[in-house]
Protein backbone atom coordinates (compact mmCIF):
# COMPACT_ATOMS: atom_id res chain seq x y z
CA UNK A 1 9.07 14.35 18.47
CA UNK A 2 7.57 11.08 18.16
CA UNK A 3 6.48 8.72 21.42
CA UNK A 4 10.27 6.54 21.42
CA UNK A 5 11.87 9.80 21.45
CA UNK A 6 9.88 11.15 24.39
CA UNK A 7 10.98 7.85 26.54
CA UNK A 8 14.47 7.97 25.92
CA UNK A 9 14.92 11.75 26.79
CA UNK A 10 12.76 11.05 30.07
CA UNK A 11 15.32 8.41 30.51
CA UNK A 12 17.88 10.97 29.91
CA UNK A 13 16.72 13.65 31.61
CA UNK A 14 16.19 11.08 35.11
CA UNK A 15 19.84 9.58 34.47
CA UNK A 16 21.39 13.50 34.56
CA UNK A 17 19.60 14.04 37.65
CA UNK A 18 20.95 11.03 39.18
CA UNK A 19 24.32 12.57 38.66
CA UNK A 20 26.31 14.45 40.94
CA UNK A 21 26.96 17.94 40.29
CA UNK A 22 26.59 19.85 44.04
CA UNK A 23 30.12 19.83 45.72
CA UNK A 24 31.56 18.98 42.12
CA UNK A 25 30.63 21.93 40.62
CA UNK A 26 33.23 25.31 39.81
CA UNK A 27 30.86 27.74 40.71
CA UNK A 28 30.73 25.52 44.18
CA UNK A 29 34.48 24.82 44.30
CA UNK A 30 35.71 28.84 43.45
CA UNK A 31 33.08 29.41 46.79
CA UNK A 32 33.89 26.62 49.19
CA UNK A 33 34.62 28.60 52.35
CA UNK A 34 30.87 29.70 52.63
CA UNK A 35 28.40 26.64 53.77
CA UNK A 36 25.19 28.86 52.83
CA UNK A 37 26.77 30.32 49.74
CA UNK A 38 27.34 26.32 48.55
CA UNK A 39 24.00 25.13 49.33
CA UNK A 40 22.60 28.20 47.38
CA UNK A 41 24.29 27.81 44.50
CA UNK A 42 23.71 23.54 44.40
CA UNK A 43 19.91 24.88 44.18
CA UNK A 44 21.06 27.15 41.23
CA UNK A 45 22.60 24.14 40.01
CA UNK A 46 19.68 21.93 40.09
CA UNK A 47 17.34 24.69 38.89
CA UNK A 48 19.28 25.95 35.83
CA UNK A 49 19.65 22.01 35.01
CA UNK A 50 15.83 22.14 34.96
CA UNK A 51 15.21 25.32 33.01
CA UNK A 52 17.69 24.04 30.24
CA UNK A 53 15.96 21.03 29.70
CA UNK A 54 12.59 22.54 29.83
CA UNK A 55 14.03 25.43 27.08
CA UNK A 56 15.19 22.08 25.20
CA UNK A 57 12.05 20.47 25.68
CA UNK A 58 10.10 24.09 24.05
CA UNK A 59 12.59 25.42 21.20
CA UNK A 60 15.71 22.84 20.37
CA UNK A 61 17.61 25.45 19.10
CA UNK A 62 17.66 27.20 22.12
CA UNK A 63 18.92 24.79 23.90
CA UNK A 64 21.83 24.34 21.93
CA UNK A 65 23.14 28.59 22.60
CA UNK A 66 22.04 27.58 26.86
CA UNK A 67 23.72 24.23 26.99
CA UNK A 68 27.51 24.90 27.11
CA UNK A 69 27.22 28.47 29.35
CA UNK A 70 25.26 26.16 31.89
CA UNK A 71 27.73 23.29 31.76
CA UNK A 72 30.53 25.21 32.20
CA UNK A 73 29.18 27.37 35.10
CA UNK A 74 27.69 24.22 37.28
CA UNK A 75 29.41 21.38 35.46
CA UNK A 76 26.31 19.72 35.35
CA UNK A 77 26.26 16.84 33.06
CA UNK A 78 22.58 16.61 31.89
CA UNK A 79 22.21 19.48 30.17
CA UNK A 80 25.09 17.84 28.01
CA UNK A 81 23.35 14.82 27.87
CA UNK A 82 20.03 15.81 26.70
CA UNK A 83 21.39 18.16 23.82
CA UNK A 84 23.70 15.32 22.76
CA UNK A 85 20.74 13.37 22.52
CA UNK A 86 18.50 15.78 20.76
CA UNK A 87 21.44 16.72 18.82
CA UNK A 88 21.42 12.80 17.30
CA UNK A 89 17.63 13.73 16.40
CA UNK A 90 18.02 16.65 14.59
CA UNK A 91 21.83 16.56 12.44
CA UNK A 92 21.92 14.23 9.26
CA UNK A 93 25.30 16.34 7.94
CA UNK A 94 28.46 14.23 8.78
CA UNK A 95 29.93 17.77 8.97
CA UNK A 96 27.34 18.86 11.50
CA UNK A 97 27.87 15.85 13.68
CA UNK A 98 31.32 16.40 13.55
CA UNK A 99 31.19 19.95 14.32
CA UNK A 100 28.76 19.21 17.13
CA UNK A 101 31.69 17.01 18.95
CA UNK A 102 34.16 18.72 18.98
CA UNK A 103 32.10 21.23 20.19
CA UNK A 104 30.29 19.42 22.72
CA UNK A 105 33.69 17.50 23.79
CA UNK A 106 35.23 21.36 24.27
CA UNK A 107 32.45 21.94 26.47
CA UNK A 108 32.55 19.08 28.46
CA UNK A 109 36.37 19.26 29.30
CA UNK A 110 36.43 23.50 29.58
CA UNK A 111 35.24 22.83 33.43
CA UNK A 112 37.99 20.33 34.47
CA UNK A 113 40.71 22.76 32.02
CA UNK A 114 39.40 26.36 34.32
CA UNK A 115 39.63 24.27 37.19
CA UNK A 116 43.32 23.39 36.75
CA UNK A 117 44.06 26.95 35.63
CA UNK A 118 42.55 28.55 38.51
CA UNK A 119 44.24 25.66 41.18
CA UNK A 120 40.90 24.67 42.37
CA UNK A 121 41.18 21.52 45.14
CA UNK A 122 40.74 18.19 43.26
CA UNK A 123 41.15 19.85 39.93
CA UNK A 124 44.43 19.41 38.07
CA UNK A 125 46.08 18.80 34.95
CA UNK A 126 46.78 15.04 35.70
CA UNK A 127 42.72 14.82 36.49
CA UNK A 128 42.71 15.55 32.58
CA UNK A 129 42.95 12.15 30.81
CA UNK A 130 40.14 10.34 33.62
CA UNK A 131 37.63 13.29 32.70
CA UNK A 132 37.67 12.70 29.07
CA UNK A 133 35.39 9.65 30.22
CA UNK A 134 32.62 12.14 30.77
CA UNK A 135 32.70 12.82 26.64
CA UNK A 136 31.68 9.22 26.34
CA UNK A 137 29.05 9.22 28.80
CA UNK A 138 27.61 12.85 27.88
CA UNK A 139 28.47 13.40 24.59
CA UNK A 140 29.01 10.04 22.24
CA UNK A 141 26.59 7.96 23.88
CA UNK A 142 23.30 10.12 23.90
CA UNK A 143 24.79 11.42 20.38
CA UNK A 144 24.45 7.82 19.22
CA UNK A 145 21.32 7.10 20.75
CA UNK A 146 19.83 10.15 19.29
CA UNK A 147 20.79 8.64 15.57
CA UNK A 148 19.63 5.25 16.39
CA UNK A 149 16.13 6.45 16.96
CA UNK A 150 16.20 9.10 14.23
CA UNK A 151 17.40 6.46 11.61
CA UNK A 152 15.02 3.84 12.34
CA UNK A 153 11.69 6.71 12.31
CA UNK A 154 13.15 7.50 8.75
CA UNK A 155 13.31 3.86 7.98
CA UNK A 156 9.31 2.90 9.45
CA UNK A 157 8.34 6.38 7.78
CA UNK A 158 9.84 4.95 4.45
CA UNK A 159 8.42 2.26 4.48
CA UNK A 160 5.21 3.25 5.31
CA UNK A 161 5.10 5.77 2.70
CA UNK A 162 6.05 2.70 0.24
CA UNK A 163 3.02 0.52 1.47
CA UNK A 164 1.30 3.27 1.13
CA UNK A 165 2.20 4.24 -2.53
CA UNK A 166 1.82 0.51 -3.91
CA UNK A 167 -1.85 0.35 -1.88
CA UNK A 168 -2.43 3.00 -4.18
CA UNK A 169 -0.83 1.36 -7.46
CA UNK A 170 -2.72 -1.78 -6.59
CA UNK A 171 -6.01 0.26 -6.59
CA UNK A 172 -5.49 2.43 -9.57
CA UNK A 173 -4.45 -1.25 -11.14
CA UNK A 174 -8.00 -2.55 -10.20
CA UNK A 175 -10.08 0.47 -11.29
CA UNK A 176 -8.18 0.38 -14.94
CA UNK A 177 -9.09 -3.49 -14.93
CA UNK A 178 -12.18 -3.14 -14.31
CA UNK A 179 -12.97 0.37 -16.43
CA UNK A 180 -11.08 -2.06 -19.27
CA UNK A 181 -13.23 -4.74 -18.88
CA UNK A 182 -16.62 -2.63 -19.00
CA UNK A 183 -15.80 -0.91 -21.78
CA UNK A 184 -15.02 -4.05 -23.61
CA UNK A 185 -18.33 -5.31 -22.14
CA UNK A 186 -19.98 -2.25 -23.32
CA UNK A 187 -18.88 -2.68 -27.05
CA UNK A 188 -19.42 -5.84 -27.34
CA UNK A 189 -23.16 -5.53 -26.16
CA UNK A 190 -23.38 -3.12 -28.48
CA UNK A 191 -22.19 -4.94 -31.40
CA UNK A 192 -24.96 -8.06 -30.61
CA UNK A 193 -27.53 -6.42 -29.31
CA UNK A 194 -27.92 -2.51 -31.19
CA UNK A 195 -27.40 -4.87 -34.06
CA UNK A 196 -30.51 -7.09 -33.75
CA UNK A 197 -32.58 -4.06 -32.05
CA UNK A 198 -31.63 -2.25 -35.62
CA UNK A 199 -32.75 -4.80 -37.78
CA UNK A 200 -36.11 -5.18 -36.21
CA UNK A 201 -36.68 -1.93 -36.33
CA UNK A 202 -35.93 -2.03 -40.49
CA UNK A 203 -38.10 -4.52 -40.74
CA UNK A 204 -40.96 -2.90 -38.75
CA UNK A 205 -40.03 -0.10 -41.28
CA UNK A 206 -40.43 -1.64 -44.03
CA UNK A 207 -43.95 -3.73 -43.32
CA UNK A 208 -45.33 -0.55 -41.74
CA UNK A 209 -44.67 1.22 -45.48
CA UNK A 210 -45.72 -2.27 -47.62
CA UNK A 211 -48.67 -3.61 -45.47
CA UNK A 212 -52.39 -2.36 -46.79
CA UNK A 213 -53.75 -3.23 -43.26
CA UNK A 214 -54.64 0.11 -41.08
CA UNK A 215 -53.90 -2.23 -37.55
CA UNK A 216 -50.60 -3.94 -39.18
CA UNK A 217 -49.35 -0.39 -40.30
CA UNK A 218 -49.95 1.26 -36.57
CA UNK A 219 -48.44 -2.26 -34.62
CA UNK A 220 -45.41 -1.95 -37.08
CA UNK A 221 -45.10 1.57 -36.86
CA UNK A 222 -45.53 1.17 -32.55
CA UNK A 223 -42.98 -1.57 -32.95
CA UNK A 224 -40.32 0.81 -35.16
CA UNK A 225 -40.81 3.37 -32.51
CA UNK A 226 -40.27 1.49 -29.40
CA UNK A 227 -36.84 -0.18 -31.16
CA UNK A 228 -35.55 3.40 -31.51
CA UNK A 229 -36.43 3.75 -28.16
CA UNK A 230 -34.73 0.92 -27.12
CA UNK A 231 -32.00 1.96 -28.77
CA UNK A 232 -31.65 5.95 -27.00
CA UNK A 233 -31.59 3.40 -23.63
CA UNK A 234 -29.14 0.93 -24.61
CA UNK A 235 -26.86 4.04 -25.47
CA UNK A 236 -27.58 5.55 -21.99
CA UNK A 237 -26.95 1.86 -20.16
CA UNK A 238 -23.84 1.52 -21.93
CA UNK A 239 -22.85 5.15 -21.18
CA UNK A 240 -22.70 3.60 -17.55
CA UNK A 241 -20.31 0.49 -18.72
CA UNK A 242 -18.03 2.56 -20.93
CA UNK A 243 -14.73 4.67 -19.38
CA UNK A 244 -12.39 6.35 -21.49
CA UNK A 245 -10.92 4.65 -24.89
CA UNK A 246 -8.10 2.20 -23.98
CA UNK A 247 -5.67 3.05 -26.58
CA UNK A 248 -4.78 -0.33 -28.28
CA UNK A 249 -7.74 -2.32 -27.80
CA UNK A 250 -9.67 -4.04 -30.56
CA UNK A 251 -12.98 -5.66 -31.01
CA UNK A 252 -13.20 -8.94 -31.89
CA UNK A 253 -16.76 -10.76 -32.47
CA UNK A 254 -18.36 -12.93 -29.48
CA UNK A 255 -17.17 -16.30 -28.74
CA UNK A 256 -19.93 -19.17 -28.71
CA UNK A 257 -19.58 -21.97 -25.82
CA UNK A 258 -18.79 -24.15 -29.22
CA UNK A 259 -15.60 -22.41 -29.03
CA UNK A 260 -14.52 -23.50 -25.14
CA UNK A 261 -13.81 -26.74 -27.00
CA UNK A 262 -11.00 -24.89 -29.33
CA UNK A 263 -9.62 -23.81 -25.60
CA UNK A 264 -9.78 -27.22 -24.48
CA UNK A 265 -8.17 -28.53 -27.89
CA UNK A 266 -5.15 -25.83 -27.49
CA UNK A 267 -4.11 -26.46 -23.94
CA UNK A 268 -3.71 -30.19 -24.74
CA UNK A 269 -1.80 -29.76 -27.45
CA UNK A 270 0.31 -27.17 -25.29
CA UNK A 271 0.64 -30.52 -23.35
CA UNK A 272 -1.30 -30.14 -20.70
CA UNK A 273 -4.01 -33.28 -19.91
CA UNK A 274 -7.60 -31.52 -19.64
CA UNK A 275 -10.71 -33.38 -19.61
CA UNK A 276 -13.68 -32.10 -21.22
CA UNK A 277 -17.46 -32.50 -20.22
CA UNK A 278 -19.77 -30.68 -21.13
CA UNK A 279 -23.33 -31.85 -19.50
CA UNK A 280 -25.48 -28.89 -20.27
CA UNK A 281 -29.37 -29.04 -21.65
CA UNK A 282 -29.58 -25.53 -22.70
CA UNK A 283 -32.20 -23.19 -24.14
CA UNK A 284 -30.97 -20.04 -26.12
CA UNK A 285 -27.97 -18.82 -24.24
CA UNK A 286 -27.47 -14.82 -24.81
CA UNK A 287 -24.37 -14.42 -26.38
CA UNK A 288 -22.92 -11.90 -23.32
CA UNK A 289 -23.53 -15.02 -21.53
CA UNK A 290 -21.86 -17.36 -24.19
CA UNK A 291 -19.38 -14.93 -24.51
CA UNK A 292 -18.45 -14.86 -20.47
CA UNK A 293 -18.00 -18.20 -20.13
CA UNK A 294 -15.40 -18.42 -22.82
CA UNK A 295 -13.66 -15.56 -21.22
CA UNK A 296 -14.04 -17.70 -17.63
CA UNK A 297 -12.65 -20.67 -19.62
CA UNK A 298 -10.17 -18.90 -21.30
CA UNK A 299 -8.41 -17.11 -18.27
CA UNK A 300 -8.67 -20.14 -15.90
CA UNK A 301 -6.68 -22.52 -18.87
CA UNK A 302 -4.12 -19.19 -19.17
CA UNK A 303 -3.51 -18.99 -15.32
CA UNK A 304 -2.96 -22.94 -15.16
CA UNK A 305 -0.23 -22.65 -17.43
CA UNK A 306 1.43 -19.54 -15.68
CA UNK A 307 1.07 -20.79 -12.51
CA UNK A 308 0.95 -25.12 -12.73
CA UNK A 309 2.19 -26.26 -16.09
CA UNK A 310 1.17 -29.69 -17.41
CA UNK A 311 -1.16 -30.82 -14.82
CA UNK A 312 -4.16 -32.41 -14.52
CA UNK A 313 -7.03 -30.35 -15.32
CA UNK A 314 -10.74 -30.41 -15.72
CA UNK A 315 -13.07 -28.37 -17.69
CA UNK A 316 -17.15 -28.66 -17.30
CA UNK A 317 -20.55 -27.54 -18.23
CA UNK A 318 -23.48 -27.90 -17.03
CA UNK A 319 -27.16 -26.69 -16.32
CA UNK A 320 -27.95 -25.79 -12.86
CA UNK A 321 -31.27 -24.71 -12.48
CA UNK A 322 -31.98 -21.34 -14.87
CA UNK A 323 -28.52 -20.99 -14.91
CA UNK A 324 -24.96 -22.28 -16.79
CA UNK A 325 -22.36 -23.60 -14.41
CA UNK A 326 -18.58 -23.25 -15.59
CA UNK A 327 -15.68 -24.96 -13.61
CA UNK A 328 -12.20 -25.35 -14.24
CA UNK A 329 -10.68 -27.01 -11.90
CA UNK A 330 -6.70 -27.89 -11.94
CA UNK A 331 -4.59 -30.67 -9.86
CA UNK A 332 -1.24 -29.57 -7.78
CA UNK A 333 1.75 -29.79 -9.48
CA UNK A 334 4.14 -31.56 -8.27
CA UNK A 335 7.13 -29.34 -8.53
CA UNK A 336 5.93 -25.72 -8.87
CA UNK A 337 7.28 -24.21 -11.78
CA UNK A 338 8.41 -21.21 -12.45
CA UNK A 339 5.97 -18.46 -12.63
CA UNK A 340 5.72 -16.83 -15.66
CA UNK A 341 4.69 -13.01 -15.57
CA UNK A 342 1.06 -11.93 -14.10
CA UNK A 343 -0.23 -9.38 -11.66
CA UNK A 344 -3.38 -11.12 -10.46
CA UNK A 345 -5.35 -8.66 -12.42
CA UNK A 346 -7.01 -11.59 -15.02
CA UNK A 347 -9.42 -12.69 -12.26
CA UNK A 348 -10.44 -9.28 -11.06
CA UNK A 349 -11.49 -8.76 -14.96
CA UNK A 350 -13.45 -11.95 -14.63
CA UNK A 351 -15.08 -11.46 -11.57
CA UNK A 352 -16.63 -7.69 -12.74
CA UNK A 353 -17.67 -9.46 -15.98
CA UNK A 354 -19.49 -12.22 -14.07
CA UNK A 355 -20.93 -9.96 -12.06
CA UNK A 356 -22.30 -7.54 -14.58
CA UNK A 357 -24.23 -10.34 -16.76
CA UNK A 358 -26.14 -11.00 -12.76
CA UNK A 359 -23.81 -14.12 -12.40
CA UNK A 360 -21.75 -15.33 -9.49
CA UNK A 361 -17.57 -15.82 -9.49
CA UNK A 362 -15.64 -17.90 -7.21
CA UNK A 363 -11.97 -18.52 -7.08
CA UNK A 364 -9.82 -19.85 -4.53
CA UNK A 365 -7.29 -22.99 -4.07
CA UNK A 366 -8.36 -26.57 -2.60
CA UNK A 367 -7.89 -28.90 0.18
CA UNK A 368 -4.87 -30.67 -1.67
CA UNK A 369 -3.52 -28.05 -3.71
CA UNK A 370 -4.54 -26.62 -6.83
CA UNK A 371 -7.12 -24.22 -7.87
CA UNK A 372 -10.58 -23.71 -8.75
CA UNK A 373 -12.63 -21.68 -10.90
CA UNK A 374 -16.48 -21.36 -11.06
CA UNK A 375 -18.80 -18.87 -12.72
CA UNK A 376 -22.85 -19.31 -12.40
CA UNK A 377 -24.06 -17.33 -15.16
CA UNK A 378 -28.01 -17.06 -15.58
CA UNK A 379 -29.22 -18.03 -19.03
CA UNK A 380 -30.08 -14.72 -19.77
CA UNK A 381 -27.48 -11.23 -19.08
CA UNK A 382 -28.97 -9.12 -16.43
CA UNK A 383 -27.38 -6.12 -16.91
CA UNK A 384 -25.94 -4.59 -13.33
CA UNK A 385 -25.95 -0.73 -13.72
C-alpha cells in the first residue's frame, strides 16, 4: 500500500470514528435498561471498531471474514467503510465487485432488518428505505474511492514502466550506433592504412634480398620487421574499434574532401541553394580525416533535407590552426515541412567518429532558427582507444 492509499484510509478510518455508533447500536438497544451494561458495551463498540481496522491494516483478508460479524453486532459503520475502501484496492473482477456489494449492502442493512424483527425502539420496517443511505455512505463511496486510487497507481506504474522501457530502447539504439560506426571506422582504417603498412614492408623485403650493402640489408630488414610489427598492433587497436558483424553492411573506399563538392553539386540540384567555400591551405590530410569530413558533410546536407527542405544553406572549409574546420550551416525555413523519417541517431554516428580521429563535434540550432554543424578535425587521425 502505497503513500495516497495510506492518507485516504487515515481519512477513513478518522471519518468512522466521527460516527455515531454508542446508543445506536443493537447490542446497546437489545440492553437498554442497564446504564453500566450500555456504557460497557459502547467501549466494546469502540474497541472492536479499533481491532478490525488494525486486523485490516495487518492481513486484508482478514478483515474481510471480521468486518460484517462486527457490523452487525455494534452497527458500527467504519469497519464497513474501511473494507469498502480496501475492497476498491484490491478487486479488478466486475464479478468480484459485484459480489462484494451485494454483500457489503446485506451487511449494512442486516442491523436495521434484526432490529425490526426483534421490535427494538426506533427500529422498524418503515426506518428501512432512510437506512439504505448508509450503503452509499459505507459501501459505494469508499468502494469508489478505493478504485479511483487503484486505477490511477496502475496508470503512473504503466507509464513508468513505458519510460522506462523506451530509456532503454533509446540506449541500446545508441550503443548499436555507435558499435556500427566503429566497426565501419575500424575497416576502413584497415583498408588505408594495413594497406600502405603492407607495401612498405614488400618493399623493405625486396631491397633487403637485392641490395649488396651489409648496412642497407640490416636497415631494410629492421624496417620489414617493425612493419609486421606495426601490423600485429594495428590488428590489436582495431580489435578495440570493431563489435560484432552488422549483417548488411558493405565497404566502400574512402571519400576525398574533392568529393564534398559532389555533395554540394547533388543537394542543389535536389533544389536546395547551398553555397560552397572552401578556404583551406592544407598539407597531406589522412584520409580517416578526409574521409570524416565527408561523412560530417554528408549527414548535415541529409538532415537539412529531412528536417528544412529548400533553404538556404552554407557549406565551408577551412584551416584553423593544425586543424580542418567543417561547417554546415542551414537558414530557417519558413514553413516547416514535413519531417521525413529519422531517429536522431545520424549525429550520434558523427559525433563518435569525430571523436575517435581526436576531433571535436558540435551541433545545436541558432539564434534565428536553423541549425548548425561543425567538426574540428586535426590534420592527422589520433586514434582514441
Amino acid at each position: 500500500m502505497g503513500k495516497t492509499e495510506f492518507t485516504v484510509l487515515a481519512f477513513v478510518l478518522l471519518l468512522g470514528m466521527m460516527l455515531p455508533w454508542g446508543p445506536g447500536t443493537l447490542l446497546v438497544w437489545m440492553v437498554k435498561e442497564n446504564e453500566d451494561t450500555v456504557r460497557a458495551l459502547q467501549i466494546l463498540t469502540t474497541v472492536s471498531t479499533m481491532g478490525t481496522l488494525l486486523v485490516g491494516l495487518w492481513r486484508k483478508s482478514m478483515l474481510f471474514t471480521v468486518m460484517p460479524v462486527v457490523t452487525v453486532l455494534t452497527s458500527a459503520g467504519a469497519p464497513l467503510l474501511v473494507t469498502s475502501y480496501l475492497a476498491g484496492l484490491t478487486y479488478r473482477r466486475p464479478a468480484h465487485l459485484a459480489i462484494y456489494t451485494v454483500a457489503a449492502s446485506a451487511v449494512a442493512m442486516l442491523p436495521e432488518v434484526l432490529g425490526a424483527a426483534l421490535g427494538l425502539p426506533r427500529r422498524g420496517w418503515s426506518q428501512l428505505p432512510a437506512a439504505t443511505g448508509g450503503i452509499a455512505l459505507f459501501v459505494l463511496l469508499p468502494l469508489v474511492v478505493g478504485l479511483l486510487i487503484e486505477t490511477r497507481r496502475q496508470v503512473v506504474a504503466g507509464l513508468r514502466k513505458q519510460a522506462a522501457q523506451e530509456r532503454l530502447q533509446h540506449t541500446t539504439q545508441v550503443r548499436e550506433v555507435r558499435a556500427r560506426e566503429r566497426s565501419r571506422i575500424a575497416q576502413e582504417m584497415h583498408d588505408v592504412v594495413a594497406h600502405r603498412v603492407s607495401l612498405m614492408v614488400l618493399h623493405a623485403g625486396v631491397l633487403e634480398v637485392n641490395t649488396k650493402e651489409k648496412k642497407t640489408a640490416e636497415t631494410a630488414a629492421l624496417i620489414r620487421t617493425t612493419g609486421r610489427e606495426a601490423l600485429s598492433q594495428l590488428r590489436e587497436v582495431l580489435g578495440v574499434l570493431r563489435t560484432s558483424e552488422v549483417a548488411g553492411t558493405t565497404t566502400q573506399p574512402p571519400s576525398t574532401l574533392a568529393e564534398i563538392g559532389e555533395l554540394v553539386d547533388d543537394s542543389r540540384a535536389a533544389g536546395i541553394p547551398v553555397r560552397w567555400r572552401d578556404d583551406t591551405v592544407l598539407p597531406s590530410v589522412s584520409p580517416m580525416v578526409a574521409q570524416t569530413a565527408y561523412q560530417v558533410v554528408r549527414e548535415a546536407l541529409t538532415n537539412v533535407h529531412k528536417h528544412a527542405g529548400a533553404v538556404e544553406t552554407e557549406v565551408e572549409l577551412r584551416s584553423v590552426g593544425h586543424a580542418l574546420e567543417v561547417k554546415v550551416h542551414n537558414a530557417a525555413p519558413a514553413e516547416r515541412p514535413e519531417p521525413l523519417p529519422g531517429n536522431g541517431l545520424g549525429l550520434l554516428g558523427l559525433r563518435e567518429r569525430v571523436e575517435l580521429v581526436g576531433g571535436i563535434f558540435h551541433s545545436s540550432s541558432c539564434d534565428r532558427g536553423g541549425w548548425l554543424v561543425t567538426a574540428r578535425l586535426p590534420y592527422a587521425e589520433q586514434v582514441r582507444r
